[in-house]
Protein backbone atom coordinates (compact mmCIF):
# COMPACT_ATOMS: atom_id res chain seq x y z
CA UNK A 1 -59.73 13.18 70.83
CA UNK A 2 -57.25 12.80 67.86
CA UNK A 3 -54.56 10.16 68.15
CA UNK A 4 -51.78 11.68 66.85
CA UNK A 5 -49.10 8.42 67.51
CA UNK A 6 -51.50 6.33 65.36
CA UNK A 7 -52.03 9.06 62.95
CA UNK A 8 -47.84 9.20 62.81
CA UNK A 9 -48.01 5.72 62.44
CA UNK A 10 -50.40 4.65 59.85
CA UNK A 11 -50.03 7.81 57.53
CA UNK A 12 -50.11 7.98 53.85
CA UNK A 13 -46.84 6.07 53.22
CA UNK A 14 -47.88 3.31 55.59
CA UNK A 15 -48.97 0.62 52.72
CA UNK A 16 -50.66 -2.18 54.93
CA UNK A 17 -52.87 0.41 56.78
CA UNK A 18 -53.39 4.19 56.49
CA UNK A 19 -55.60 6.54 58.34
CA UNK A 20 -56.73 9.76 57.91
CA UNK A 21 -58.97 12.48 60.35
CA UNK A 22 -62.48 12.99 59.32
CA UNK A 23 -63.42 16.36 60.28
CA UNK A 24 -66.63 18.51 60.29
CA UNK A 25 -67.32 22.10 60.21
CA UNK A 26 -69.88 23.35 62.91
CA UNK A 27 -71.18 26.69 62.75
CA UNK A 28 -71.71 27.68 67.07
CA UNK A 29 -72.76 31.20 66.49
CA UNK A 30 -71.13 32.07 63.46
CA UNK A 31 -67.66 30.70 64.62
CA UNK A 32 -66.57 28.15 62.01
CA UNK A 33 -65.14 25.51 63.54
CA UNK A 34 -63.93 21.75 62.73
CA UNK A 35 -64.06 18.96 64.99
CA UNK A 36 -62.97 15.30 64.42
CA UNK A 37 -65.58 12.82 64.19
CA UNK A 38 -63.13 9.93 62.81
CA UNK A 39 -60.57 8.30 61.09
CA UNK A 40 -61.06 7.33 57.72
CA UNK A 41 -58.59 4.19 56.81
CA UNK A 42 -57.69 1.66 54.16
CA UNK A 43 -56.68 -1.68 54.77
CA UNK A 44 -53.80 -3.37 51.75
CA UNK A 45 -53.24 -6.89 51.49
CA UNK A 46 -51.85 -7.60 47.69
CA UNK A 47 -54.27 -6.57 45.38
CA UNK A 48 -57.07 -5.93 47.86
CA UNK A 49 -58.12 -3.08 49.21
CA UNK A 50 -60.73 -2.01 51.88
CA UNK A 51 -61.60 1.20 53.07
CA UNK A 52 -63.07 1.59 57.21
CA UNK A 53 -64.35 4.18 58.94
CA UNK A 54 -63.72 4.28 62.82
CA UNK A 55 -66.40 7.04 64.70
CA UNK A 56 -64.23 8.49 67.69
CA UNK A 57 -67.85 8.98 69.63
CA UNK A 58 -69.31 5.32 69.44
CA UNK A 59 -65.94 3.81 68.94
CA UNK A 60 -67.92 1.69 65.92
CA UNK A 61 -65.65 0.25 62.67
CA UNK A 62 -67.71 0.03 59.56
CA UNK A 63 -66.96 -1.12 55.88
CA UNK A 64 -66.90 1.64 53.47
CA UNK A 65 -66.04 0.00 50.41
CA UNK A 66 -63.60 -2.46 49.02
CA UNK A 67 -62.56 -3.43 45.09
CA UNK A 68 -64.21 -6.31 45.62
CA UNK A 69 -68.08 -6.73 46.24
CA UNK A 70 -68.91 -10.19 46.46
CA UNK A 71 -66.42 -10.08 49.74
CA UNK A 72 -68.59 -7.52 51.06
CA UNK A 73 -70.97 -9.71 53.59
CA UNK A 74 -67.61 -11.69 54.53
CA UNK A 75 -65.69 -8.66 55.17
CA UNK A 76 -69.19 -7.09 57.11
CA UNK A 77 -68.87 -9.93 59.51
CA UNK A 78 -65.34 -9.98 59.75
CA UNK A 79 -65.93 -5.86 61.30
CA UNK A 80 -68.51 -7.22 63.36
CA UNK A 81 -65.88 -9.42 65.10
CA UNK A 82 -63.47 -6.33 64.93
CA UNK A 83 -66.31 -4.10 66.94
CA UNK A 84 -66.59 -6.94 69.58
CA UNK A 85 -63.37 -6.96 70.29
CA UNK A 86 -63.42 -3.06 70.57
CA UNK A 87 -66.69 -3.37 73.37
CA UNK A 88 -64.94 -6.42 74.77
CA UNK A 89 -61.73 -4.38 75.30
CA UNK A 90 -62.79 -0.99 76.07
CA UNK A 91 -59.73 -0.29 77.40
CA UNK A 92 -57.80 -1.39 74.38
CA UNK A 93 -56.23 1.85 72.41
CA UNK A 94 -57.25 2.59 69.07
CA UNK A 95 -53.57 1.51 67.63
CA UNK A 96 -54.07 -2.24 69.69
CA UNK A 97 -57.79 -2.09 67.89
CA UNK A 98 -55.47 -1.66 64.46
CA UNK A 99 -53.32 -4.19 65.18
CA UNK A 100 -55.92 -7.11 65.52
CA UNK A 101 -57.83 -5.43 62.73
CA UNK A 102 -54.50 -6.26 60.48
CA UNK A 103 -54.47 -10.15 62.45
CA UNK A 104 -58.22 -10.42 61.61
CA UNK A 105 -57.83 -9.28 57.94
CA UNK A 106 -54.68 -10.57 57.30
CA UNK A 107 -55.90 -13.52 57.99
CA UNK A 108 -58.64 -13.44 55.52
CA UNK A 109 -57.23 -12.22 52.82
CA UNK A 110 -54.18 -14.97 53.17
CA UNK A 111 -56.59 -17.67 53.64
């Protein structure tokens, strides 16, 4: 299910955090059609940049890519924390999972 607040939210001219709907085409019987798997998002701080994926179906965060590779095992364990907090909370919504996602990397990247 597509969360259009968050999606209204964090769009393109959001410049901390921006997310966008991952989509793929199924063919059921000829019938193209596109369903949303995920969000694909990038995280700002300064001069750093991070790109996430979020899957809708496990409800997983996990590090694309960011500018800066020797961060990468760092910012790895800082998404394991994020995904505990997701399991932890299951009832948290995907916009509260955001928001400590921006605490969590905030914090990083200012420390």
């Amino acid at each position: 299910m597509i969360d259009y607040l968050c999606l209204r939210k964090y769009d393109e001219r959001n410049k901390h955090f921006s997310m966008q709907v991952v989509k793929v085409k199924v063919n059921e019987e000829e019938k193209q059609e596109e369903l949303c798997i995920g969000y694909s998002c990038t995280y700002r701080y300064e001069t750093h940049e991070v790109k996430l994926e979020y899957n809708i179906s496990t409800g997983i965060w996990t590090l694309v890519s960011d500018k800066y590779h020797t961060e990468a095992k760092q910012l790895n364990t800082l998404i394991e924390r994020i995904n505990k907090f997701s399991q932890v909370n299951r009832n948290s919504t995907l916009d509260k999972q955001i928001q400590y996602i921006l605490k969590v990397l905030d914090g990083y990247f200012l420390g």
